[in-house]
C-alpha atoms as a PDB file:
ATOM      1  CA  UNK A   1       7.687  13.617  29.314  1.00  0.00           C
ATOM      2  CA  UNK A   2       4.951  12.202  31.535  1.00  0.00           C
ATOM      3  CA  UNK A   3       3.132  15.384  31.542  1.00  0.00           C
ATOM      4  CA  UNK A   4       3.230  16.068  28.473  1.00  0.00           C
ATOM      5  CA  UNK A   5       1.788  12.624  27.495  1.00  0.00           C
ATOM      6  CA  UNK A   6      -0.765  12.970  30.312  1.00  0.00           C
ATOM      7  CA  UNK A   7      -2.131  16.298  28.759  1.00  0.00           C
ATOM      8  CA  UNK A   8      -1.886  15.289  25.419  1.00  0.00           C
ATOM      9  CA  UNK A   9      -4.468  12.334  26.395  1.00  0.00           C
ATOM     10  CA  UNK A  10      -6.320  14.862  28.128  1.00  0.00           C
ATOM     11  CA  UNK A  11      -6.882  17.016  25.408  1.00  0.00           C
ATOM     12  CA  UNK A  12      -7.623  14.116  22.823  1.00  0.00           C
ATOM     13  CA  UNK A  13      -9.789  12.694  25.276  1.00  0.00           C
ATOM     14  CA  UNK A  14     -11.554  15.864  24.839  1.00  0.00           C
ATOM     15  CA  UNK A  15     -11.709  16.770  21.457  1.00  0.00           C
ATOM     16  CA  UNK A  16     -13.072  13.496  20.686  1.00  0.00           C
ATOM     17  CA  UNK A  17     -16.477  14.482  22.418  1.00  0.00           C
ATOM     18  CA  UNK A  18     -17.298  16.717  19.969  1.00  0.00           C
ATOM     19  CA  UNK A  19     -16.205  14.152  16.963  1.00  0.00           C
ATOM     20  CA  UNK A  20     -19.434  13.382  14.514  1.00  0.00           C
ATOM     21  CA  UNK A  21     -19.284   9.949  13.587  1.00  0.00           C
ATOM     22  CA  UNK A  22     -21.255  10.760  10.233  1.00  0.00           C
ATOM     23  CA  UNK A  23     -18.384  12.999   9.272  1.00  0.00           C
ATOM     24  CA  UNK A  24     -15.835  10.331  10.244  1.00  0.00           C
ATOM     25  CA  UNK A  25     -17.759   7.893   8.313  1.00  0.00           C
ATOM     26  CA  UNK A  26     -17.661   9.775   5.244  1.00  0.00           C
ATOM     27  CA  UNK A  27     -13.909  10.713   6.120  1.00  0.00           C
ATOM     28  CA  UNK A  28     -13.534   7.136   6.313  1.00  0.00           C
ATOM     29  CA  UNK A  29     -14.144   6.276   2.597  1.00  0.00           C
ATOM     30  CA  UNK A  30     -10.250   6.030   1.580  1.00  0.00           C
ATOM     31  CA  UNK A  31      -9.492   3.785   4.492  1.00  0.00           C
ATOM     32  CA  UNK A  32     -12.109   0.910   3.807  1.00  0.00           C
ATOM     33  CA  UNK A  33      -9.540  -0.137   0.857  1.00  0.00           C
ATOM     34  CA  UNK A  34      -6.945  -0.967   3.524  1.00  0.00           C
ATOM     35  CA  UNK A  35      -8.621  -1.338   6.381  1.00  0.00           C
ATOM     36  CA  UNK A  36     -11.720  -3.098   5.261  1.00  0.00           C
ATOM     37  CA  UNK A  37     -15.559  -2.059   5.570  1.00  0.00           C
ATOM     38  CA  UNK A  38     -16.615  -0.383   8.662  1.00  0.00           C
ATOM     39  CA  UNK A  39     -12.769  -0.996   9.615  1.00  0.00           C
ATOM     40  CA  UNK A  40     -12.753  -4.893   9.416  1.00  0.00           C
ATOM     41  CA  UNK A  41      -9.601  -5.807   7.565  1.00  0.00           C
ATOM     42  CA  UNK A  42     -10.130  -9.056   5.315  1.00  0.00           C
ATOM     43  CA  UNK A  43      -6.062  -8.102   4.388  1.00  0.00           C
ATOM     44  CA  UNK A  44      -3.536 -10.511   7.508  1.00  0.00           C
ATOM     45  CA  UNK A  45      -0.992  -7.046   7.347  1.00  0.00           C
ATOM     46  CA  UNK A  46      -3.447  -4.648   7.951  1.00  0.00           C
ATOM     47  CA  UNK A  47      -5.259  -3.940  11.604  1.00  0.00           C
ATOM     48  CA  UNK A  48      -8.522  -3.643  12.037  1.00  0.00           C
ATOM     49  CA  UNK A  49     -10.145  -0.390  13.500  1.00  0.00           C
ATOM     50  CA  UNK A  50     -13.468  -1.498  13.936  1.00  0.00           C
ATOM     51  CA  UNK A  51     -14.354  -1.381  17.615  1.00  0.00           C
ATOM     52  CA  UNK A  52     -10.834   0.359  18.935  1.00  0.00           C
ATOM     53  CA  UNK A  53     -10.940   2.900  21.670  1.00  0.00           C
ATOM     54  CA  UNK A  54     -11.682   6.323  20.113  1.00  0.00           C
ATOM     55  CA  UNK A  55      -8.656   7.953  21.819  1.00  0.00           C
ATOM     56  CA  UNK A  56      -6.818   5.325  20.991  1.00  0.00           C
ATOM     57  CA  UNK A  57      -7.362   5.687  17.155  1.00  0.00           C
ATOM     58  CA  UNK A  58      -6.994   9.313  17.633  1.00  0.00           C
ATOM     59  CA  UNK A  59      -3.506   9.385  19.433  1.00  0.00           C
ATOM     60  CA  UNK A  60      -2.025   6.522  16.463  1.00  0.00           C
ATOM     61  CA  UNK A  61      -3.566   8.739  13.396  1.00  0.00           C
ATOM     62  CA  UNK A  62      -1.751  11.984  15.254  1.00  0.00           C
ATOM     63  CA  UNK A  63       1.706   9.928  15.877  1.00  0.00           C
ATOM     64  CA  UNK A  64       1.870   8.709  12.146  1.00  0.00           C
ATOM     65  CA  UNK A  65       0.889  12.987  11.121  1.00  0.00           C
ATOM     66  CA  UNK A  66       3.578  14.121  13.411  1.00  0.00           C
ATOM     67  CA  UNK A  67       6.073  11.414  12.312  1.00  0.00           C
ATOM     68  CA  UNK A  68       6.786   9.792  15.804  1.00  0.00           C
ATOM     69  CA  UNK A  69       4.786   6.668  13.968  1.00  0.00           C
ATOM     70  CA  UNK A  70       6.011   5.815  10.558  1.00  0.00           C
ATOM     71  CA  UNK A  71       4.312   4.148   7.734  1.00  0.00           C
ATOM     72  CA  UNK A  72       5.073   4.181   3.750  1.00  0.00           C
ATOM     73  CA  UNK A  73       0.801   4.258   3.254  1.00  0.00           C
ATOM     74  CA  UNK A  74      -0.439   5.691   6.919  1.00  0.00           C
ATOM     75  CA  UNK A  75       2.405   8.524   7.535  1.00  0.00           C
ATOM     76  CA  UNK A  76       1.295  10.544   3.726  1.00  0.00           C
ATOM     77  CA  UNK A  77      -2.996   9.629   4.825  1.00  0.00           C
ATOM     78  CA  UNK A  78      -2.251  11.357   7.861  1.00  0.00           C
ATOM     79  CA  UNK A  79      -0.686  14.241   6.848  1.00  0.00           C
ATOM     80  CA  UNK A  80      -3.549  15.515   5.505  1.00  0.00           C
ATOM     81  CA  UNK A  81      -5.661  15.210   8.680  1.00  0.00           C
ATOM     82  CA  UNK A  82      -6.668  18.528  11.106  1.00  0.00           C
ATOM     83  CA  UNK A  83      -7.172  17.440  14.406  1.00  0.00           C
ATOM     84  CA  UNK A  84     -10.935  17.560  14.007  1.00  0.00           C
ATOM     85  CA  UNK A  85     -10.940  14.899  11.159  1.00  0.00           C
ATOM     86  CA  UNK A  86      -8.881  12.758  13.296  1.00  0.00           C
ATOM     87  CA  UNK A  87     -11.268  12.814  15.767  1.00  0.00           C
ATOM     88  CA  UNK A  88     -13.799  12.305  13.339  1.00  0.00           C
ATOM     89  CA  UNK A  89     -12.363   9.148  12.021  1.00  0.00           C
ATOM     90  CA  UNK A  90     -11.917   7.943  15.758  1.00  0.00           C
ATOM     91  CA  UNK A  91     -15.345   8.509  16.382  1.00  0.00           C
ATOM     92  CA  UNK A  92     -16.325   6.544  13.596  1.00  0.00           C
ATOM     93  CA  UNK A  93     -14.216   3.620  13.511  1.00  0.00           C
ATOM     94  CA  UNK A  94     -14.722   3.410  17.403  1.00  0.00           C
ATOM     95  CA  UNK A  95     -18.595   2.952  17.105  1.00  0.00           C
ATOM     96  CA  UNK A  96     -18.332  -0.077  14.541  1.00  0.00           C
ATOM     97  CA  UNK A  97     -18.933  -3.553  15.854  1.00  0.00           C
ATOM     98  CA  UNK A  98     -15.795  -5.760  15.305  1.00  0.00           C
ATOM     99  CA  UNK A  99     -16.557  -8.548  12.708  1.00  0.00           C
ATOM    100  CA  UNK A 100     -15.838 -12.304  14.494  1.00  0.00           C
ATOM    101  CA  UNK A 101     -12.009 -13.389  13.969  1.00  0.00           C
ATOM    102  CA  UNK A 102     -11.373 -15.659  10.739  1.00  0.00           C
ATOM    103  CA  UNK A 103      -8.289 -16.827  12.519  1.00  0.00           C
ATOM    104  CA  UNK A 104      -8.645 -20.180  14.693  1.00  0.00           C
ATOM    105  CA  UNK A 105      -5.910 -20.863  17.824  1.00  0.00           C
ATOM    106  CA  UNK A 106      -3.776 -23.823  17.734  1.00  0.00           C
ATOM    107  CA  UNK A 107      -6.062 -25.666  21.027  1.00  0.00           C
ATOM    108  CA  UNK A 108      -2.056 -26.039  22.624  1.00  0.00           C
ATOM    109  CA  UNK A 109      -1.661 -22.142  22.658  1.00  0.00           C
ATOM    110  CA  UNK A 110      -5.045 -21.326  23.856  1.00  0.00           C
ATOM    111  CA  UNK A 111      -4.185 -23.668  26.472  1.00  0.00           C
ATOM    112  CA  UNK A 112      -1.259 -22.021  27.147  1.00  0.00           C
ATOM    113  CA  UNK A 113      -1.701 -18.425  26.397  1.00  0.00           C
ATOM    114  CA  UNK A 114      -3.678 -17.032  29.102  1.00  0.00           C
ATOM    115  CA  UNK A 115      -1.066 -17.500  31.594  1.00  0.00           C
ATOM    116  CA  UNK A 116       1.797 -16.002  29.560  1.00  0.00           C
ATOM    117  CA  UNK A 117      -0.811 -12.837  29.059  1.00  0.00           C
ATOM    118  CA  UNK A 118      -1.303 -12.359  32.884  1.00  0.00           C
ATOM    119  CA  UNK A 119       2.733 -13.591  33.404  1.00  0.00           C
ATOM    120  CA  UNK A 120       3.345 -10.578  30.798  1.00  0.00           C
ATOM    121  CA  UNK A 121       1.009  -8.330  32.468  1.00  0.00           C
ATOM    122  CA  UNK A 122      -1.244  -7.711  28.812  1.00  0.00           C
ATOM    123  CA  UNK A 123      -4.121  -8.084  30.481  1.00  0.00           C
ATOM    124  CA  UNK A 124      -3.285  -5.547  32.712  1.00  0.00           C
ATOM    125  CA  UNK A 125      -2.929  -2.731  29.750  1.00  0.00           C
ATOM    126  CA  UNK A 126      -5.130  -4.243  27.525  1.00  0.00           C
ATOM    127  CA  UNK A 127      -8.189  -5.506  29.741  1.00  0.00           C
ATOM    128  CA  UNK A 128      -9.009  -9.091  31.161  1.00  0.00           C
ATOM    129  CA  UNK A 129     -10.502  -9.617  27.777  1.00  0.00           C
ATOM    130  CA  UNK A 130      -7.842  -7.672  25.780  1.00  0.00           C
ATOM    131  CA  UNK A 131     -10.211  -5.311  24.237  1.00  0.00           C
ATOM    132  CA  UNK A 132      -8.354  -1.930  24.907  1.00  0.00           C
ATOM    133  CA  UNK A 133      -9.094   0.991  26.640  1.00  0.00           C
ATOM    134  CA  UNK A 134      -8.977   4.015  26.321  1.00  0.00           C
ATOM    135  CA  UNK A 135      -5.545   4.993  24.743  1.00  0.00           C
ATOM    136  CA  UNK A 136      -4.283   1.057  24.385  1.00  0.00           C
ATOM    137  CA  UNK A 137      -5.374  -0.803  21.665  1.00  0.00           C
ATOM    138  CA  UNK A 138      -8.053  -3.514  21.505  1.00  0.00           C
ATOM    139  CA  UNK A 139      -6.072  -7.049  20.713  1.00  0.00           C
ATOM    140  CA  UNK A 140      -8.547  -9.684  20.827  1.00  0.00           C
ATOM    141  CA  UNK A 141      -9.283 -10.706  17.032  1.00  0.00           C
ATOM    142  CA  UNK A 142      -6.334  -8.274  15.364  1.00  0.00           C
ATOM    143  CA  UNK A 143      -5.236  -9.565  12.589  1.00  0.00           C
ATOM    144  CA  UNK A 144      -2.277 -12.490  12.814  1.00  0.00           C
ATOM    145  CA  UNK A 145       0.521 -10.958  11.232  1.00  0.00           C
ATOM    146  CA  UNK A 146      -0.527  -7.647  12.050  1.00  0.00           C
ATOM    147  CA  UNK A 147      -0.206  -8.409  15.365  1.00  0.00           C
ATOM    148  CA  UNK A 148       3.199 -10.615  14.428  1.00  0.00           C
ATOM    149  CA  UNK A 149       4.681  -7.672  13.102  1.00  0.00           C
ATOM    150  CA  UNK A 150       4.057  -4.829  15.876  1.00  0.00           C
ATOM    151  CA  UNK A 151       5.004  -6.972  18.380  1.00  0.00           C
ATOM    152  CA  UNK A 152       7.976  -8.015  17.132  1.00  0.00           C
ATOM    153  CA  UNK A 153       8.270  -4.109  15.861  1.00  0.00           C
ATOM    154  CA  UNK A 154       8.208  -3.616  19.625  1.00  0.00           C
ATOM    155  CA  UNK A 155      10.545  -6.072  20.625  1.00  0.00           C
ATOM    156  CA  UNK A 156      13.273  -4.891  18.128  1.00  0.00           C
ATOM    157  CA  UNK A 157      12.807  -1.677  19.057  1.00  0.00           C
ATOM    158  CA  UNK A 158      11.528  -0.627  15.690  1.00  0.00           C
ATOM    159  CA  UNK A 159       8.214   0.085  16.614  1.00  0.00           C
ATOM    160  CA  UNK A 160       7.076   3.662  17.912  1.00  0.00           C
ATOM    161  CA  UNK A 161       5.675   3.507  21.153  1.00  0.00           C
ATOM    162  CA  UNK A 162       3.926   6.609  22.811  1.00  0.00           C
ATOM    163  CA  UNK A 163       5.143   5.886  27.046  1.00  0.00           C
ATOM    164  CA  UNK A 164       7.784   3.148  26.430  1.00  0.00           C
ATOM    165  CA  UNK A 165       5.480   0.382  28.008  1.00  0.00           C
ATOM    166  CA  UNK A 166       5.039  -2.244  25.298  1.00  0.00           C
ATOM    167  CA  UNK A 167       8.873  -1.669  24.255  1.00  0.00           C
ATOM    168  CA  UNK A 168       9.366  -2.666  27.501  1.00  0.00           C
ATOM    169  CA  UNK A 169       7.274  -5.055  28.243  1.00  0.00           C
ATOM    170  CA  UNK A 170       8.171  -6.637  24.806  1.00  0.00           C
ATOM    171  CA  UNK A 171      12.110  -7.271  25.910  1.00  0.00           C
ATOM    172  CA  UNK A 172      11.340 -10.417  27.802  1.00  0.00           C
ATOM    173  CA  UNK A 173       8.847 -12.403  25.116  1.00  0.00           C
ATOM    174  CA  UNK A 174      11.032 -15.053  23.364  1.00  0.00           C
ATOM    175  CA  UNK A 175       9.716 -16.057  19.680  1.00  0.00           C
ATOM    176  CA  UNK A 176       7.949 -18.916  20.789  1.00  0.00           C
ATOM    177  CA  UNK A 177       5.925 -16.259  23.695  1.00  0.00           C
ATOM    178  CA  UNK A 178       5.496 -14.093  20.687  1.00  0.00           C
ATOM    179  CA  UNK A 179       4.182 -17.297  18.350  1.00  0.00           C
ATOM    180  CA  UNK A 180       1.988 -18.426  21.053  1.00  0.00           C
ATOM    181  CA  UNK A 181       0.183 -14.929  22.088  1.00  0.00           C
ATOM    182  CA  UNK A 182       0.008 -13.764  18.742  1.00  0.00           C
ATOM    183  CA  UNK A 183      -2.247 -16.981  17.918  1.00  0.00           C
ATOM    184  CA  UNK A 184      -4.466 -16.672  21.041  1.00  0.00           C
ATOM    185  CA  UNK A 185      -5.263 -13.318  20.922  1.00  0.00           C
ATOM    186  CA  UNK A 186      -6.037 -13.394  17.012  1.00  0.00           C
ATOM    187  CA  UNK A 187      -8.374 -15.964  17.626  1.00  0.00           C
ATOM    188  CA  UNK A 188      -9.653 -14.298  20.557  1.00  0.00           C
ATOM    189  CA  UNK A 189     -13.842 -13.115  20.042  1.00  0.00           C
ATOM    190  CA  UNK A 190     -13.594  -9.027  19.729  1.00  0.00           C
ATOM    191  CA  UNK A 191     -16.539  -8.572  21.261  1.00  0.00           C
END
């Protein structure tokens, strides 16, 4: 299972040097309705792409097509995507520059936050500044209950998850841990 996640990030990692961002922008037209313009979600429910890691955006858009990811709007957009248009889109939302958050911490939870993040080990996965790398998402500035929800999602066990770790790593956060994380890291500048 390892492997084949190991080469399957390899070969995204890839492909996605050859993507053209002016065909993924173009591509990108039916997403902006969801997702915002440029990828910067206005809607609390829906994440923001702007600014992700390319391979990351690449390997969620191919788990929602293959149905290891589901979604009643994402899984039937996917669908119709070839690998190259995937890519495409990655490329794309990748290069846009993350608008500032709209969402403001509660001063107690940024207070607190930072040490359940390192205590939790997100930094460590996400980046000291929780903006993502290559096939983990960027956090800082996600949406609130976007966040809320896949979090939770991962906590339940209801969430897909492509190597287990944030299922994992998800078991020990209590609600309050999830309250108080999820209102930092929404707050959080993305860039």
């Amino acid at each position: 299972m390892v492997l084949a996640v190991a080469l399957l990030l390899v070969s995204w990692a890839g492909a996605a040097m050859g993507a053209d961002i002016e065909a993924g922008r173009q591509k990108a037209q039916v997403c902006v309705e969801c997702h915002g313009p440029d990828g910067n979600s206005a809607n609390p429910v829906m994440p923001s792409l702007a600014g992700q890691p390319a391979q990351f955006l690449s390997i969620e858009l191919f788990q929602f097509r293959e149905g290891h990811r589901k979604d009643p709007q994402m899984t039937p957009m996917a669908a119709k995507l070839g690998n190259a248009d995937m890519n495409d889109l990655a490329a794309y939302f990748s290069a846009q520059k993350p608008a500032p958050p709209a969402h403001r911490t509660d001063p107690a939870n940024a207070a607190a936050a930072p040490d359940l993040a390192r205590r939790f080990h997100c930094s460590q996965c996400h980046g000291p500044a929780l903006l993502g790398q290559q096939h983990i998402p960027r956090l800082a500035g996600q949406q609130f209950d976007y966040l809320k929800t896949q979090l939770r999602g991962f906590k339940a066990q209801t969430r897909a998850d492509l190597d287990g770790n944030m299922t994992s790593a998800a078991q020990a956060l209590t609600d309050k841990d999830i309250d108080v994380l999820v209102d930092y890291i929404s707050g959080l500048g993305a860039l």
